[in-house]
PDB file of N, CA and C in Angstrom:
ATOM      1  N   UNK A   1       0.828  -1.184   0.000  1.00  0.00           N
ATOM      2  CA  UNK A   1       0.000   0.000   0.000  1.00  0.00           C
ATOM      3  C   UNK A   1       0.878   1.257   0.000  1.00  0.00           C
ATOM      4  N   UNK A   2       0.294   2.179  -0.034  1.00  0.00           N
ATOM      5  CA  UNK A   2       1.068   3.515   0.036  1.00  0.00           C
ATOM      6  C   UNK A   2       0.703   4.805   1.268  1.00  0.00           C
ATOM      7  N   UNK A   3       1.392   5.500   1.043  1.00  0.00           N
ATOM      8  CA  UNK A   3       1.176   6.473   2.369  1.00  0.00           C
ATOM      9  C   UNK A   3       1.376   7.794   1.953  1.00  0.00           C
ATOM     10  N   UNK A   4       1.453   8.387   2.661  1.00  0.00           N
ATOM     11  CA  UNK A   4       1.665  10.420   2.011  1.00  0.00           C
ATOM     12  C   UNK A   4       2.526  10.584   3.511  1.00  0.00           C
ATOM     13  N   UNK A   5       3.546  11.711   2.882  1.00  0.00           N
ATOM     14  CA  UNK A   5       4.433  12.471   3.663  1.00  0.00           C
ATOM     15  C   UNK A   5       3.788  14.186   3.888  1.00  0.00           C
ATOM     16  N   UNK A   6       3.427  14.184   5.049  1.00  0.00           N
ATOM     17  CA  UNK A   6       2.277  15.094   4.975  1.00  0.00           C
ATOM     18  C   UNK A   6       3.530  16.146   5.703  1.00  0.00           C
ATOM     19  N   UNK A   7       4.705  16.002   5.435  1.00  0.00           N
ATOM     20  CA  UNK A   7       5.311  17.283   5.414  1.00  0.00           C
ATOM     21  C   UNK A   7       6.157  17.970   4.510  1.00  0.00           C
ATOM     22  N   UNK A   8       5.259  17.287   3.074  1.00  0.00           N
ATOM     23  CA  UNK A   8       5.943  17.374   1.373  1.00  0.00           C
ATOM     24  C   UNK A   8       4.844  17.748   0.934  1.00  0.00           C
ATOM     25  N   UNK A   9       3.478  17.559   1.075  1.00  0.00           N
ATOM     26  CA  UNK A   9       2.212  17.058   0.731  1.00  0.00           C
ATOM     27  C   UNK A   9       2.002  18.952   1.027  1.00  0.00           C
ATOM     28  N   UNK A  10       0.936  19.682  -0.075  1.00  0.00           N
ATOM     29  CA  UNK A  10       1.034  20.631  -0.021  1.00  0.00           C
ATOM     30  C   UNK A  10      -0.454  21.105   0.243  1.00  0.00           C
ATOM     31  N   UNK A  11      -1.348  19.627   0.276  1.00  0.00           N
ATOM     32  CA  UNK A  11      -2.813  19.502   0.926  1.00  0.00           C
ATOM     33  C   UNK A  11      -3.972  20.428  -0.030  1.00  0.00           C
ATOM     34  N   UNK A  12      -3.248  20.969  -1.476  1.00  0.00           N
ATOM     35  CA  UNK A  12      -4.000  21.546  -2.241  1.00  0.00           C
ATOM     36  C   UNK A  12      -5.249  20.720  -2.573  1.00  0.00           C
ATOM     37  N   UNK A  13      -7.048  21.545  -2.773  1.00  0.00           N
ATOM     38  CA  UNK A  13      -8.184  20.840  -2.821  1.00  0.00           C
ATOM     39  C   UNK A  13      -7.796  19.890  -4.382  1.00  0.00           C
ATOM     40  N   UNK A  14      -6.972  19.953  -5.295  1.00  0.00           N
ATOM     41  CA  UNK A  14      -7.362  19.740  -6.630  1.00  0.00           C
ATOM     42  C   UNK A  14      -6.209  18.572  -7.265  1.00  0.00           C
ATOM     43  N   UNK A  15      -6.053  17.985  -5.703  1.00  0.00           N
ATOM     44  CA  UNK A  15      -4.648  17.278  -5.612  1.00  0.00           C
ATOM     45  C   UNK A  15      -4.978  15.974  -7.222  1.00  0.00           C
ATOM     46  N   UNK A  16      -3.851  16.438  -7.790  1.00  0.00           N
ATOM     47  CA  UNK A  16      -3.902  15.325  -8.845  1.00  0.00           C
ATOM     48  C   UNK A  16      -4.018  13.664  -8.723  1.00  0.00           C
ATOM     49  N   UNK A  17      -3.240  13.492  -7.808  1.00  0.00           N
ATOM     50  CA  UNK A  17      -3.489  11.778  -7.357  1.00  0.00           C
ATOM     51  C   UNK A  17      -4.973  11.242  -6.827  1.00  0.00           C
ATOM     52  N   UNK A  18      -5.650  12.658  -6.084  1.00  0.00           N
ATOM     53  CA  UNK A  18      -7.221  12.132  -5.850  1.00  0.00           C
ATOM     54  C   UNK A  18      -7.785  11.683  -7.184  1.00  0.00           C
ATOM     55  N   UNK A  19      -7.825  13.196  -8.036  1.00  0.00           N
ATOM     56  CA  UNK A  19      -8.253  13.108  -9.187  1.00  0.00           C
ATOM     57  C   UNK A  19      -8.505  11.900  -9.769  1.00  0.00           C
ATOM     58  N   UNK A  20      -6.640  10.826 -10.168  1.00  0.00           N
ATOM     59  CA  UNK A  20      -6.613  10.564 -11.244  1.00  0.00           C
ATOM     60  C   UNK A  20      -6.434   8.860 -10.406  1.00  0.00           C
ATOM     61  N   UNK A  21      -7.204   8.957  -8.472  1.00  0.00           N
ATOM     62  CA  UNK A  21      -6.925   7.469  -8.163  1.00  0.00           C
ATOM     63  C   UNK A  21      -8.310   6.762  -9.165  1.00  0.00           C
ATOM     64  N   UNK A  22      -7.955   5.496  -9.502  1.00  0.00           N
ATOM     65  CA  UNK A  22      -8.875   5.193 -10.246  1.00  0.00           C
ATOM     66  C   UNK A  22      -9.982   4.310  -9.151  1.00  0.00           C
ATOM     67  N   UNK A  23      -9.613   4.452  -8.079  1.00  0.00           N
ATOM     68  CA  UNK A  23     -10.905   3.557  -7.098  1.00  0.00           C
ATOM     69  C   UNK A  23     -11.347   4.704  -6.224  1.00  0.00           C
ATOM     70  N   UNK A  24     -10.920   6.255  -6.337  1.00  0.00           N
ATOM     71  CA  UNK A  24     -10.966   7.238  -5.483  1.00  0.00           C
ATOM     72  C   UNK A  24     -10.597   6.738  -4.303  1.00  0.00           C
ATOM     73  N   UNK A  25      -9.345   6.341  -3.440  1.00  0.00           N
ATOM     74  CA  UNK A  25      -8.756   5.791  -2.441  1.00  0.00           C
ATOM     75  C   UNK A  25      -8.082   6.859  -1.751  1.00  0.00           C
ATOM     76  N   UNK A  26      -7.949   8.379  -2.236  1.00  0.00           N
ATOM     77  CA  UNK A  26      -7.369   9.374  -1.787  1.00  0.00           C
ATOM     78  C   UNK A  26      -8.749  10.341  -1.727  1.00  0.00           C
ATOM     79  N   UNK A  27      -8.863  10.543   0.064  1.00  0.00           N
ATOM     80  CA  UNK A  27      -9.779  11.523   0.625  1.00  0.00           C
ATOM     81  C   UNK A  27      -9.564  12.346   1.055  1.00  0.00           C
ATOM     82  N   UNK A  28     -10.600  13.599   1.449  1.00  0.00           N
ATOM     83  CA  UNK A  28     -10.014  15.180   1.772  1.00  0.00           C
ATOM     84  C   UNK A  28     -10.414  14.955   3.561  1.00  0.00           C
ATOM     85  N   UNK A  29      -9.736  15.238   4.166  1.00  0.00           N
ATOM     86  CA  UNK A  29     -10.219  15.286   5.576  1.00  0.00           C
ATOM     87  C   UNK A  29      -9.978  16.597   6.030  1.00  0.00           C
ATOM     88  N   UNK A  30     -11.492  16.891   6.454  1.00  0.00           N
ATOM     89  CA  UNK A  30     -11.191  18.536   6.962  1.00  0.00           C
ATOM     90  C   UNK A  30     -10.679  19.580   6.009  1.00  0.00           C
ATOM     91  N   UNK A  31     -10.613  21.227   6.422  1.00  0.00           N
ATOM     92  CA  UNK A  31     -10.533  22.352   5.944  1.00  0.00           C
ATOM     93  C   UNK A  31     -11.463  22.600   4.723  1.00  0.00           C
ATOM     94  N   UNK A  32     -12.896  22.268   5.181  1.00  0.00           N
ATOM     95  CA  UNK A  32     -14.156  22.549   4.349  1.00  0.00           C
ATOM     96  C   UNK A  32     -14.156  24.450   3.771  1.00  0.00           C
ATOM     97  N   UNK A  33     -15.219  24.692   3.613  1.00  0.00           N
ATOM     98  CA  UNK A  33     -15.413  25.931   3.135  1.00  0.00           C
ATOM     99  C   UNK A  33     -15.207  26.177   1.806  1.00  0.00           C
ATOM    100  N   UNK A  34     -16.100  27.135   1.259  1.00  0.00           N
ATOM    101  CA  UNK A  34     -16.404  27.422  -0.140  1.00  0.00           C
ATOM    102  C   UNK A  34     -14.590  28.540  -0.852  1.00  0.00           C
ATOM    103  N   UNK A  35     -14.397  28.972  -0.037  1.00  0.00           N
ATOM    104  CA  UNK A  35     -13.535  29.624  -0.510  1.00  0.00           C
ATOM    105  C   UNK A  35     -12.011  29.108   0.254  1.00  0.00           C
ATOM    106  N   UNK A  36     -12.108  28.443   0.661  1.00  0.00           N
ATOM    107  CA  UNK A  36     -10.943  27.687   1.646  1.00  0.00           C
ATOM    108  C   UNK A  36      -9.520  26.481   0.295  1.00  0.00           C
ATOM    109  N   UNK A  37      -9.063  26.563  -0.350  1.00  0.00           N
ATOM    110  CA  UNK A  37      -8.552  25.830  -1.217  1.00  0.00           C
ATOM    111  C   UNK A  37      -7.277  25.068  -0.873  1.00  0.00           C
ATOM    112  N   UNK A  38      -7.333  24.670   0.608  1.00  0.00           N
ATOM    113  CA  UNK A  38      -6.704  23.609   0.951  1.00  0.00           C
ATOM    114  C   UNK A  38      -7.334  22.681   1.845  1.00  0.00           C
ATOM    115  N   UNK A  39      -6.947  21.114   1.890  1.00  0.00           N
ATOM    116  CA  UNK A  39      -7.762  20.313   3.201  1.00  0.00           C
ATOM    117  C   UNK A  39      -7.112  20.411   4.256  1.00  0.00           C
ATOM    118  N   UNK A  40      -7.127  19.996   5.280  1.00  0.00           N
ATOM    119  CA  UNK A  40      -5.830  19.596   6.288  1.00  0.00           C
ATOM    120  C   UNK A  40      -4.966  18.669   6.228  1.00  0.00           C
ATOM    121  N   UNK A  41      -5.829  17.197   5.676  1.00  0.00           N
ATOM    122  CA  UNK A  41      -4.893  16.425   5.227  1.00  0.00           C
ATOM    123  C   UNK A  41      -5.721  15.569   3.812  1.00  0.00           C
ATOM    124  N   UNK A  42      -4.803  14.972   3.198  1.00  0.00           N
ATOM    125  CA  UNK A  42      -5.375  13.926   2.219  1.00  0.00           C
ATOM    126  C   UNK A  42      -5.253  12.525   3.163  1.00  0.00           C
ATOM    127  N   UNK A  43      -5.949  11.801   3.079  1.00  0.00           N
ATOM    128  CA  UNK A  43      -6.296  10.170   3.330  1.00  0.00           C
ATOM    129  C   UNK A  43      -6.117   8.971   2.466  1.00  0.00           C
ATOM    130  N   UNK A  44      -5.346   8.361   2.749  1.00  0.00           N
ATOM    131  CA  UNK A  44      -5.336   6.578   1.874  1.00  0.00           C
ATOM    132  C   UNK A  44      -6.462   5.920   2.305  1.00  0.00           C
ATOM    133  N   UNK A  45      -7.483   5.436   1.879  1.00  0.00           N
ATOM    134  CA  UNK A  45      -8.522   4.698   1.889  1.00  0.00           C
ATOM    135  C   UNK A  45      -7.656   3.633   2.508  1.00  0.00           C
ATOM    136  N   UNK A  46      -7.150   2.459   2.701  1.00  0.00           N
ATOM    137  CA  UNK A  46      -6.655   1.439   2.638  1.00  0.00           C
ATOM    138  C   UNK A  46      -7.558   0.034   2.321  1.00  0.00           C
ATOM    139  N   UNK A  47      -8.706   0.410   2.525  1.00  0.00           N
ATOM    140  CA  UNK A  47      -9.682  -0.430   1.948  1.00  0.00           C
ATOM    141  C   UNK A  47      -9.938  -0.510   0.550  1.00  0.00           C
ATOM    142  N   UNK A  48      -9.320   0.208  -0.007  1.00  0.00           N
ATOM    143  CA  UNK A  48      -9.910   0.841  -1.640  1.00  0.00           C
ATOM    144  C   UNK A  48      -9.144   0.987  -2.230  1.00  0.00           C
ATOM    145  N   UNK A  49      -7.444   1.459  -1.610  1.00  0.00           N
ATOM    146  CA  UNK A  49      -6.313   0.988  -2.104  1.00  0.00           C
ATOM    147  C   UNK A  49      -6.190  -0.353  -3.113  1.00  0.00           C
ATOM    148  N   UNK A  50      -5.884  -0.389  -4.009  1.00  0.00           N
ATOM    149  CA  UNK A  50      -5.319  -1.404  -4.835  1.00  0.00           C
ATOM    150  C   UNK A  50      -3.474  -1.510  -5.001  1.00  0.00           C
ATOM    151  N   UNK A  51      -2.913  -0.586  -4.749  1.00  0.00           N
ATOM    152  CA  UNK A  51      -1.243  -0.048  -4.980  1.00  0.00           C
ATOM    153  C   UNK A  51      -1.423  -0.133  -6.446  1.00  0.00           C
ATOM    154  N   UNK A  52      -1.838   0.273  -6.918  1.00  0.00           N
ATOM    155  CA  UNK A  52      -1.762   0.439  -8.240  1.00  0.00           C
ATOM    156  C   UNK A  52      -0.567   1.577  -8.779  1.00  0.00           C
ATOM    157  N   UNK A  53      -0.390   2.164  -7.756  1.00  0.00           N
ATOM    158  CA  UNK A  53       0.635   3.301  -8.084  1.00  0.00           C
ATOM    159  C   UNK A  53       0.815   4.345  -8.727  1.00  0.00           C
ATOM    160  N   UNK A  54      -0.739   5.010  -9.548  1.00  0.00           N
ATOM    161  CA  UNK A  54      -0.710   5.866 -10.086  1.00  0.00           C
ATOM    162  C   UNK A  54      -0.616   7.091  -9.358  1.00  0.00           C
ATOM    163  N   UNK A  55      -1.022   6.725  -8.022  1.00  0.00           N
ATOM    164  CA  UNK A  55      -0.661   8.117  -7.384  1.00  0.00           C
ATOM    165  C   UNK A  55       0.674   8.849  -7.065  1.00  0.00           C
ATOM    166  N   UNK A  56       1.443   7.450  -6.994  1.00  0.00           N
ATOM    167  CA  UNK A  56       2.974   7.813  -7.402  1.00  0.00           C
ATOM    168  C   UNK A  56       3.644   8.621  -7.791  1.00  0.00           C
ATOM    169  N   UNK A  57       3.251   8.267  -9.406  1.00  0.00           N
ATOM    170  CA  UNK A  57       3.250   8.727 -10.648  1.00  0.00           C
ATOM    171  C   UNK A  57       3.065  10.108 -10.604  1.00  0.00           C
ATOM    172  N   UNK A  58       2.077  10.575 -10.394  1.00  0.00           N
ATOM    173  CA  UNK A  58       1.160  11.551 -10.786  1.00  0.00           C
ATOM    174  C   UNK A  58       1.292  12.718  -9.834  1.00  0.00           C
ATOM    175  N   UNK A  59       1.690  12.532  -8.351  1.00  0.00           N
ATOM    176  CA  UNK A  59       2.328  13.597  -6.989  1.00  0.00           C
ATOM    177  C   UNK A  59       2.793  14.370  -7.564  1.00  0.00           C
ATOM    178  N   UNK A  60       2.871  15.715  -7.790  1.00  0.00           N
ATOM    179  CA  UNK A  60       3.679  16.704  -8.117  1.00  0.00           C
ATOM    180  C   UNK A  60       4.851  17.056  -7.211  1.00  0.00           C
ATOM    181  N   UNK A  61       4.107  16.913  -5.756  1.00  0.00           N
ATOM    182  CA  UNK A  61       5.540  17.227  -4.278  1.00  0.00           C
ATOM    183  C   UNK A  61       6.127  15.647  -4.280  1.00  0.00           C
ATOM    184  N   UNK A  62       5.865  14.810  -4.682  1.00  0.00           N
ATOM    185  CA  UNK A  62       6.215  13.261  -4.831  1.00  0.00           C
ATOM    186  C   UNK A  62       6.017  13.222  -3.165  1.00  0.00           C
ATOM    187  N   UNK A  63       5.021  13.427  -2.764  1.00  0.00           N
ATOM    188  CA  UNK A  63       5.067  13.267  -1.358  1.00  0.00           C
ATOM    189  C   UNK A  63       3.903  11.773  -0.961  1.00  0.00           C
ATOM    190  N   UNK A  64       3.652  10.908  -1.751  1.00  0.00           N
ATOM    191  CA  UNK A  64       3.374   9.706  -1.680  1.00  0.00           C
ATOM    192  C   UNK A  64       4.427   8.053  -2.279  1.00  0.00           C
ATOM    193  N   UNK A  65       4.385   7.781  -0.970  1.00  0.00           N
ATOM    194  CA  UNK A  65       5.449   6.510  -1.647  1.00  0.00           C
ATOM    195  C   UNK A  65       4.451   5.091  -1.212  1.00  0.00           C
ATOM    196  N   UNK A  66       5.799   3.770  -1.871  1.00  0.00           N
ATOM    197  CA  UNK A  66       4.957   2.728  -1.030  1.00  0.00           C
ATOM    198  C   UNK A  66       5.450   2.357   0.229  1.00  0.00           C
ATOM    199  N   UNK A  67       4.763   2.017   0.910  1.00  0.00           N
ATOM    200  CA  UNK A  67       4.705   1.346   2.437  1.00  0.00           C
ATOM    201  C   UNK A  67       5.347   0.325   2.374  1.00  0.00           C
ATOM    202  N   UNK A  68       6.582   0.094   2.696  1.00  0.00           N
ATOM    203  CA  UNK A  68       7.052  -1.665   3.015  1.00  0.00           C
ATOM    204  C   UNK A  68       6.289  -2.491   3.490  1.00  0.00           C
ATOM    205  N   UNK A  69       6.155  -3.734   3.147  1.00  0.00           N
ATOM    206  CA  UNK A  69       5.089  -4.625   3.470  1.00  0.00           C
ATOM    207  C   UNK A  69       5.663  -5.070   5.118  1.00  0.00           C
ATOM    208  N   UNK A  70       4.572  -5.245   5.951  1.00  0.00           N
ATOM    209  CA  UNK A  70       4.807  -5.366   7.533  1.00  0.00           C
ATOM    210  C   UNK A  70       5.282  -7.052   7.519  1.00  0.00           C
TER     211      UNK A  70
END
């Protein structure tokens, strides 16, 4: 699975890896509001996760990697 480095991670609403997860496995938690254009954090589903890795790919801060398997 994968994870986010949420001190690379720049928490913008229009984050490309949500966009372009293809199971939507990347969620906005918190910093609602109409004019507000960041969340507090993004979320890995881990249920919905596949590691497919496009979010990888696609990070602009490359602030998502994979998780070593436990």
């Amino acid at each position: 699975m994968v994870t986010i480095d949420y001190s690379i991670c720049d928490r913008m609403k229009g984050c490309p890896p949500a966009r372009r997860c293809p199971v939507q496995a990347i969620i906005p938690v918190g910093g609602g509001g109409f004019f507000n254009r960041k969340v507090d954090r993004w979320e890995i589903d881990e249920s919905k996760c596949t590691g497919c890795g496009i979010c990888i790919r696609v990070c602009p801060q490359n602030a998502i990697s994979k998780k070593p398997k436990k």
